[in-house]
Protein backbone atom coordinates (compact mmCIF):
# COMPACT_ATOMS: atom_id res chain seq x y z
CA UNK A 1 -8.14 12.22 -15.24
CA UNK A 2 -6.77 10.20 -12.21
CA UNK A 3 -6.02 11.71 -8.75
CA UNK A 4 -3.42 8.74 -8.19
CA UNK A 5 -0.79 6.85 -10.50
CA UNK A 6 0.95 3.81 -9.42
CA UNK A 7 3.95 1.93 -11.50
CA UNK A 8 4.80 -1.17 -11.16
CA UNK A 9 4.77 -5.61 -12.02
CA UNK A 10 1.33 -7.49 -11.45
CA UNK A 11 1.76 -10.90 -11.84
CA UNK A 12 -0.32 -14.18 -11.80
CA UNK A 13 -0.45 -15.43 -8.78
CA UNK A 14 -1.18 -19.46 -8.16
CA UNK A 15 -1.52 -20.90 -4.09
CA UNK A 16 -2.85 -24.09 -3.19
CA UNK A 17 -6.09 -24.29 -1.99
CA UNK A 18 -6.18 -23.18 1.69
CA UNK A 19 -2.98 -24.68 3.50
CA UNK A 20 -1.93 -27.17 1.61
CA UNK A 21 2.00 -27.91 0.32
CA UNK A 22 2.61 -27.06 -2.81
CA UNK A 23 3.59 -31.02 -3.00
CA UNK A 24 -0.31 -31.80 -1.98
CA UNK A 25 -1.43 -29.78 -4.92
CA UNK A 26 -3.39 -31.12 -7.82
CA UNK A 27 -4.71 -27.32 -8.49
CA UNK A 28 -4.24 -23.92 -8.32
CA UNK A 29 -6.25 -20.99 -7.05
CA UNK A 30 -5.86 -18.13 -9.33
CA UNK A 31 -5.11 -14.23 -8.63
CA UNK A 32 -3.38 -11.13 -9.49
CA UNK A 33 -1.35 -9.18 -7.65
CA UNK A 34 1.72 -6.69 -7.22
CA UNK A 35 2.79 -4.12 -4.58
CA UNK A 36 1.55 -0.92 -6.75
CA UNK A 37 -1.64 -3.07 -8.14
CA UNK A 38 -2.77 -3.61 -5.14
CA UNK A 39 -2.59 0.06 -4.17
CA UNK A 40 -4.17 1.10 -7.45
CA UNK A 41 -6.93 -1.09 -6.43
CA UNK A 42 -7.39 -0.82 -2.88
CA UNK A 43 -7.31 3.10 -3.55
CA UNK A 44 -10.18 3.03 -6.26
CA UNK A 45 -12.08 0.95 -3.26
CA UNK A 46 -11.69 4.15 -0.82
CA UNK A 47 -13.02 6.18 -3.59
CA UNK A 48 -10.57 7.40 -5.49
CA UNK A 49 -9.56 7.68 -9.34
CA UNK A 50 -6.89 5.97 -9.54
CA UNK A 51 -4.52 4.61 -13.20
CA UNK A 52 -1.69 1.99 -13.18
CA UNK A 53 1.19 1.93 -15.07
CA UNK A 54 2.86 -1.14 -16.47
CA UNK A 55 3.59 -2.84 -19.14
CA UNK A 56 1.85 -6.65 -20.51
CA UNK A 57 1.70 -9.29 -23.06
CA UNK A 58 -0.61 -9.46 -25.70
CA UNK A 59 -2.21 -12.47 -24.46
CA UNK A 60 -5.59 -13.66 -22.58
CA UNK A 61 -3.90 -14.30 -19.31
CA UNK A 62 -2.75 -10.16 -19.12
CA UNK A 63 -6.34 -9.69 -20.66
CA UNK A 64 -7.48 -11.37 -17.35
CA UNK A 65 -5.32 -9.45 -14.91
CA UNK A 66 -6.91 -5.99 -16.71
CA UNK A 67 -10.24 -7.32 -16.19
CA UNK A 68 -9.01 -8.15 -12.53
CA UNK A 69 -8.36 -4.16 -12.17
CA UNK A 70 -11.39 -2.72 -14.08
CA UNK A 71 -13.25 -5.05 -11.64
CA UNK A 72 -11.53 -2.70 -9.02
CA UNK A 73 -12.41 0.50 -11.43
CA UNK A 74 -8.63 0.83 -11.83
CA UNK A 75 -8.16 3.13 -14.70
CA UNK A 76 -6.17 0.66 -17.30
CA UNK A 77 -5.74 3.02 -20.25
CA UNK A 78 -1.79 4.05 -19.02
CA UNK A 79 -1.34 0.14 -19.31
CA UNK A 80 1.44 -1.32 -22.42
CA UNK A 81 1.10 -3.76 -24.53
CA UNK A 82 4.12 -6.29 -25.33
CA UNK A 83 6.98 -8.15 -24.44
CA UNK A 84 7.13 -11.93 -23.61
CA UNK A 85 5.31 -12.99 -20.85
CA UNK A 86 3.36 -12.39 -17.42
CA UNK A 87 5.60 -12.84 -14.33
CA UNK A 88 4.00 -15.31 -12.01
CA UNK A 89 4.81 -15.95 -8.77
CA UNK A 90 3.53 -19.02 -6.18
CA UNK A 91 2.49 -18.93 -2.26
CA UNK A 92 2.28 -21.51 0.05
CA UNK A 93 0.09 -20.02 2.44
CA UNK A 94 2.01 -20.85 6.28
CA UNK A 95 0.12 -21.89 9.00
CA UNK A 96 0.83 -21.72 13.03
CA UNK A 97 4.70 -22.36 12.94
CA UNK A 98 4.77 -22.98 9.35
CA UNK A 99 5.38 -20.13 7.39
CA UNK A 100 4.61 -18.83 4.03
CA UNK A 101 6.78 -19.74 1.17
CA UNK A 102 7.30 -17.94 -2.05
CA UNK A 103 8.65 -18.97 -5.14
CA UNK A 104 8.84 -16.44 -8.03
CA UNK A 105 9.11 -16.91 -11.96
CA UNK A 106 9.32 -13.60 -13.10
CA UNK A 107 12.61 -13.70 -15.34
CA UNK A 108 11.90 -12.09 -18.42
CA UNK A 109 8.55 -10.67 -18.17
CA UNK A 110 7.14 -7.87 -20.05
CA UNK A 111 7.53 -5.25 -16.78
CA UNK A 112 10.99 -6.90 -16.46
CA UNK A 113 11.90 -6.07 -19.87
CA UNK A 114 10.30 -2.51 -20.57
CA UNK A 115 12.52 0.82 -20.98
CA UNK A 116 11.36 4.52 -20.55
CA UNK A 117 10.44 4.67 -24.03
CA UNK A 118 7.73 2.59 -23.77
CA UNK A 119 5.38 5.07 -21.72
CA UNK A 120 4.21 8.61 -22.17
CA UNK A 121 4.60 9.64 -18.91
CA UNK A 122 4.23 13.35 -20.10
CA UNK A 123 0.81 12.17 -20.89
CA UNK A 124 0.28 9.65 -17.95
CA UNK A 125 1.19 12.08 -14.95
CA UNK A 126 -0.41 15.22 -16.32
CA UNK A 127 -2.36 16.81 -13.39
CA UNK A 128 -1.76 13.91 -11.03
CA UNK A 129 -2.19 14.91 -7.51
CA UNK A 130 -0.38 11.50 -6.43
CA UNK A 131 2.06 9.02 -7.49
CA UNK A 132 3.42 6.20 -5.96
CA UNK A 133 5.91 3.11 -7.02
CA UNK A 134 7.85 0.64 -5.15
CA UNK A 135 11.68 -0.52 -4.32
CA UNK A 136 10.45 -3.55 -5.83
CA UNK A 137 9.95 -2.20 -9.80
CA UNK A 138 13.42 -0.81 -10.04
CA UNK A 139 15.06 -3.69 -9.50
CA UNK A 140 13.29 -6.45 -11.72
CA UNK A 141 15.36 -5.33 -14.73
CA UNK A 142 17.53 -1.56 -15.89
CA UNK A 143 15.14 -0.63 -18.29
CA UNK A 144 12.48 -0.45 -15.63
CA UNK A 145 14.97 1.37 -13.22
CA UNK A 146 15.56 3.83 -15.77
CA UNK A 147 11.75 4.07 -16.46
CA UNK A 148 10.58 5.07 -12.85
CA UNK A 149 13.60 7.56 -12.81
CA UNK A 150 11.66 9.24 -15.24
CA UNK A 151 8.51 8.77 -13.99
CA UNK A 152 9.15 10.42 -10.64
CA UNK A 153 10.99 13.36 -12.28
CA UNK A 154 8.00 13.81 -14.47
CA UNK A 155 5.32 13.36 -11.27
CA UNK A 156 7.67 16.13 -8.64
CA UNK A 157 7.63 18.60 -12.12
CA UNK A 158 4.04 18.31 -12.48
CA UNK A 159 3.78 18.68 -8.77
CA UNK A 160 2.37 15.45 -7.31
CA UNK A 161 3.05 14.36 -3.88
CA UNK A 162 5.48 11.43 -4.03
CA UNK A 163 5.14 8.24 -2.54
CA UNK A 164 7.88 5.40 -2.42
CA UNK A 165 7.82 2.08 -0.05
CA UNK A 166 11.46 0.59 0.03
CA UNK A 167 9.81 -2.90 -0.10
CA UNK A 168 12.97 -5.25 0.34
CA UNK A 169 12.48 -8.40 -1.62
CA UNK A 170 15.80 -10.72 -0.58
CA UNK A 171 15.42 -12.78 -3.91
CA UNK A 172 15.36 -10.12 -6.17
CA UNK A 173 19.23 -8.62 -4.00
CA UNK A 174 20.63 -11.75 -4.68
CA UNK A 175 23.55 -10.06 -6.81
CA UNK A 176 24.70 -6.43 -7.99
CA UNK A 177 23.64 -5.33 -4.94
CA UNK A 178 25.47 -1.79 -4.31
CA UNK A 179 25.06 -0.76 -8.07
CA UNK A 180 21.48 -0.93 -6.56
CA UNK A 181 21.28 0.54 -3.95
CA UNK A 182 22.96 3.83 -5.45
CA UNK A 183 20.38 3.47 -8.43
CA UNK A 184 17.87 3.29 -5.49
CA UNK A 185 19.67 5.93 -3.20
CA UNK A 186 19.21 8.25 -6.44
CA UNK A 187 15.66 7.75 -6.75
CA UNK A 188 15.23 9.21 -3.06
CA UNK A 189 15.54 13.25 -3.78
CA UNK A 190 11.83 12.83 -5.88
CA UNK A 191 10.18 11.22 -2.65
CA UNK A 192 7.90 12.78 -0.39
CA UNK A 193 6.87 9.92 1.49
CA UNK A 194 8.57 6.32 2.28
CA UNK A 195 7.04 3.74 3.40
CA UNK A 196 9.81 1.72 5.50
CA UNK A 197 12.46 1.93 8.28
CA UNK A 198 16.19 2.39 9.15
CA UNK A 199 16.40 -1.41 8.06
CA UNK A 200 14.89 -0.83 5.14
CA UNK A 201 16.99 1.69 4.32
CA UNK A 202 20.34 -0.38 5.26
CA UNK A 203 19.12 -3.16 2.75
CA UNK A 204 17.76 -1.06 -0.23
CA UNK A 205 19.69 2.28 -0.06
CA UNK A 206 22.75 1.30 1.91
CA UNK A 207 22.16 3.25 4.53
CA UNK A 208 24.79 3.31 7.12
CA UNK A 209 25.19 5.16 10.47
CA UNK A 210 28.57 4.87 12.02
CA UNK A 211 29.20 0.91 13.32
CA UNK A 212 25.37 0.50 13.57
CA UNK A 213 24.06 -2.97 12.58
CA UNK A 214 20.42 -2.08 11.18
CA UNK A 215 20.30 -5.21 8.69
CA UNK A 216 21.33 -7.88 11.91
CA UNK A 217 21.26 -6.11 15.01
CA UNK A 218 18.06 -5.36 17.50
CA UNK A 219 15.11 -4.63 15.31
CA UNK A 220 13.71 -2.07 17.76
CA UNK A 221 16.63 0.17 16.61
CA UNK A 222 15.83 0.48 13.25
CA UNK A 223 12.06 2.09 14.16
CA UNK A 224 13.53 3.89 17.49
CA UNK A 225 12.54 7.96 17.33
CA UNK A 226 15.98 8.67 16.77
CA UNK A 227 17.15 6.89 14.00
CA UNK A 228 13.75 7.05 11.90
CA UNK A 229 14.36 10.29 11.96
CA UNK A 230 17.90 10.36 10.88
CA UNK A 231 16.78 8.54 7.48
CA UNK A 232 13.92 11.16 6.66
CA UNK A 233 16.23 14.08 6.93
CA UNK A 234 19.04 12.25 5.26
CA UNK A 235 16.95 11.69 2.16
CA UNK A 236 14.42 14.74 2.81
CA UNK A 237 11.30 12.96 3.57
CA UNK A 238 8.60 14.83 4.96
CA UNK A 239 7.45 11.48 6.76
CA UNK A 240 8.64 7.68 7.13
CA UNK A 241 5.81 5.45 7.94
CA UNK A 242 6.68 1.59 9.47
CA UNK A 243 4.46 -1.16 10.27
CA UNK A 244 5.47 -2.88 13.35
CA UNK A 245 4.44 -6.08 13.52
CA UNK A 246 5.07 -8.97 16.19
CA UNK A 247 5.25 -12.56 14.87
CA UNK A 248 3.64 -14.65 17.14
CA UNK A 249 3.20 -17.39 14.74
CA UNK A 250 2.24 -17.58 10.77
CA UNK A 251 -1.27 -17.50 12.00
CA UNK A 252 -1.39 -14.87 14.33
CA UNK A 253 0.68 -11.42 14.36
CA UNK A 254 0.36 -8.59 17.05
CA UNK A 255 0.60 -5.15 14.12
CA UNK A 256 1.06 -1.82 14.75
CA UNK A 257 2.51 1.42 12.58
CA UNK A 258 5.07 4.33 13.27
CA UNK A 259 4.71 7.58 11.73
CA UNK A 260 7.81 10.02 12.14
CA UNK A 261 8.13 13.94 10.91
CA UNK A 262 10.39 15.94 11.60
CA UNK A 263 8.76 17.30 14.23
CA UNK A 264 7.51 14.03 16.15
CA UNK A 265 6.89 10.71 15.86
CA UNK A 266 3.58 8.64 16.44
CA UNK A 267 2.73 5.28 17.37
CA UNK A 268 -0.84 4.09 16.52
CA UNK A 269 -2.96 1.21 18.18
CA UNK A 270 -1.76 -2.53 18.16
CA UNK A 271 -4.13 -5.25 17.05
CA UNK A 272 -3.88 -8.39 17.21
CA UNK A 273 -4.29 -10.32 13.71
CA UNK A 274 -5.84 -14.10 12.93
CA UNK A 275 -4.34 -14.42 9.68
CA UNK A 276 -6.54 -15.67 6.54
CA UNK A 277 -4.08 -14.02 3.92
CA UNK A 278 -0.68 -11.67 4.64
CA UNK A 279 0.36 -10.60 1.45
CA UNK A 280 -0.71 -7.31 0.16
CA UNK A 281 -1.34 -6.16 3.95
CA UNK A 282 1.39 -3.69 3.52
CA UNK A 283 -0.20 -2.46 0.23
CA UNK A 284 -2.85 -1.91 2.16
CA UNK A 285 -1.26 0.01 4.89
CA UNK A 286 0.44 2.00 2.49
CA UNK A 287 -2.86 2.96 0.85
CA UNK A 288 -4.70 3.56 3.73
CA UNK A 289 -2.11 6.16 4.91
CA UNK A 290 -2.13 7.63 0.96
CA UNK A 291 -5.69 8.03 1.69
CA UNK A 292 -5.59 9.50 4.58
CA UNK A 293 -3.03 12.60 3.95
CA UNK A 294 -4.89 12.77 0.34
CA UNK A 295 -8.09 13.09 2.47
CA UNK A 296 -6.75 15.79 4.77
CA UNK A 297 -6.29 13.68 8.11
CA UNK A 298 -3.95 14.80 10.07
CA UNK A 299 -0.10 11.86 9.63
CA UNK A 300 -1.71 10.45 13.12
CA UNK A 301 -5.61 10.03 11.84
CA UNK A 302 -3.90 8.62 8.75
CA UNK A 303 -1.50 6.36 10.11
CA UNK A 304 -4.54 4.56 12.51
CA UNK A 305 -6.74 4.58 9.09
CA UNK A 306 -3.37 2.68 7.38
CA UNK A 307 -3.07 0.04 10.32
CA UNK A 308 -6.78 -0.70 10.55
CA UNK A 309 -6.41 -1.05 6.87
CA UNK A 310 -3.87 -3.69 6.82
CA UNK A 311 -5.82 -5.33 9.60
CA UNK A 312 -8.74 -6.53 7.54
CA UNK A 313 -6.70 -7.40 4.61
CA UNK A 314 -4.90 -10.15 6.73
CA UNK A 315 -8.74 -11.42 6.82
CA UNK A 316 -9.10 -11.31 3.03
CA UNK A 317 -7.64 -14.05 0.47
CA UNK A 318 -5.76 -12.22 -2.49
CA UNK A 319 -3.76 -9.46 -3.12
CA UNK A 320 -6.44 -6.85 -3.28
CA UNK A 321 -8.12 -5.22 -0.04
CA UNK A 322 -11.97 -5.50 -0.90
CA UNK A 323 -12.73 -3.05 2.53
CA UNK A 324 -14.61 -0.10 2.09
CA UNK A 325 -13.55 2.81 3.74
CA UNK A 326 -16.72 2.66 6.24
CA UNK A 327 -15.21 -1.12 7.46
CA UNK A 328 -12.05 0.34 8.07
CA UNK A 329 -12.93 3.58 10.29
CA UNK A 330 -15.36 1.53 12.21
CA UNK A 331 -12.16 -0.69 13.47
CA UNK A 332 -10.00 2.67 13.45
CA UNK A 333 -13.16 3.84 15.84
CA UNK A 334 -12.75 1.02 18.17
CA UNK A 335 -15.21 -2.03 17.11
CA UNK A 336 -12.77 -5.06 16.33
CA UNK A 337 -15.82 -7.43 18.11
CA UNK A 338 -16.51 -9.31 14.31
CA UNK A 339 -20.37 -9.70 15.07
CA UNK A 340 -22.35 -10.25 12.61
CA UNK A 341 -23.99 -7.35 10.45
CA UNK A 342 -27.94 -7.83 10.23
């Protein structure tokens, strides 16, 4: 039975080899990835049994992204069958003052398309310590807002701690945007945990505090003491947990994390980050922190476990972190240096 359940979209992912345009490409380098994949998988790495949630096509592509998460020992058996197609999504990796570039083509996929009906989450959640989804899954299509509505009432009855990273997407707001934020703002009362800010919060939830700008004004704001906290005991979180993270240039970020209670708030170590691959680096912060409160570190031992975390992912093409949980608290312990391991 698994310790951890994430829901969400994995999708085929297709880059150019190392930096190139996507106009310079004549082929493809081929992944898999999505936010509550890569937890799924990054969490099996640290040792934990761990089942994902979503729904597929009946084709060999989705065969591929399964075998992609068994590789991982994901636990696949919650996994649908059906529906139309795989979403798919393309990076241009940046580079110096270049950035990365996105384009998605996930219109009609099978996650897109699913409804409650299609999982047993009475069967799926039973005995699950932890579960964990995205702001990203309830916004790809109704059905699939109505579906993790269920699943998190299902997880808080069977008593699992709740996880929930607000994970703003700005091409997937491009309309309807207050009918979701109050499906979002609803979802809120099930969740321990968010992974996010006061920004975060403006954009997905509609957050507002009196005339404060959080979505244009002074980023420092939105992860100040003081108004961290006012989101986690608006929506009853027991913690908010940020990345903070200084773009220097595509290629190299200054990253750090924020953990606030109600009690305090921490700030853990800055690094600074040579960038081979960004995306999934949050997924990996989020799962090192997952790991660490599931482990029984104390939010600060957790949070400096999440930020060394997303540290080596940024040195690791793909979605998926491939560190072991040794790697990560000898860089939480203080040895960054990269020498060589004979």
């Amino acid at each position: 039975m698994a310790e951890i359940v994430t829901m969400g979209e994995i999708m085929l992912r297709l880059s150019p080899p190392g930096y190139q345009r996507f106009i310079q490409a004549s082929q493809f380098d081929v992944t898999y990835g999505g936010s509550e994949g890569n937890i799924a998988a990054c969490l099996a790495n640290y040792g934990h049994d761990t089942a994902y949630i979503t729904k597929l096509p009946s084709n060999a592509i989705a065969d591929c992204v399964v075998a992609s998460l068994r590789k991982s020992n994901v636990d696949c058996s919650m996994i649908v069958r059906g529906g139309k197609r795989l979403g798919t999504y393309f990076l241009e990796n940046g580079a110096s003052v270049r950035p990365a570039s996105v384009v998605y083509d996930r219109a009609d996929s099978a996650m897109a398309e699913a409804k409650p009906e299609d999982f047993d989450f009475e069967k799926c959640l039973k005995g699950v310590k932890w579960f964990h989804t995205s702001g990203i899954t309830p916004v790809i299509g109704k059905g699939t807002a109505e579906a993790v509505k269920e699943a998190l009432i299902v997880a808080k009855k069977n008593g699992a701690i709740v996880s929930f990273d607000l994970n703003y997407r700005g091409k997937l707001w491009s309309d309807e945007i207050e009918e979701k934020q109050k499906i979002m703002s609803e979802l809120m009362e099930y969740v321990d945990i968010c992974f996010g800010n006061a920004r975060d919060a403006a954009l997905v939830l509609g957050y507002k505090d009196g005339d404060t700008d959080f979505i244009n004004g002074d980023y420092s704001i939105c992860v100040n003491e003081e108004n961290m906290k006012k989101v986690l005991k608006k929506y009853g979180f027991k913690y908010i947990v940020s990345s903070l993270r200084e773009s220097i240039s595509a290629s190299d970020n200054g990253y750090s994390a924020v953990v606030v209670s109600e009690d305090d708030m921490y700030i853990g170590k800055k690094y600074m980050v040579h960038i081979v691959d960004r995306v999934g680096s949050g997924d990996a912060f989020a799962s090192g922190f997952i790991h660490g409160i599931i482990s029984g570190k104390t939010k600060e031992k957790a949070l400096d476990f999440a930020i060394a975390s997303a540290v080596i992912k940024h040195t690791i093409p793909g979605d998926f972190n491939f560190a072991s949980v040794e790697e990560v608290e000898k860089l939480s312990g203080g040895d960054g240096a990269g020498r060589v391991q004979r």
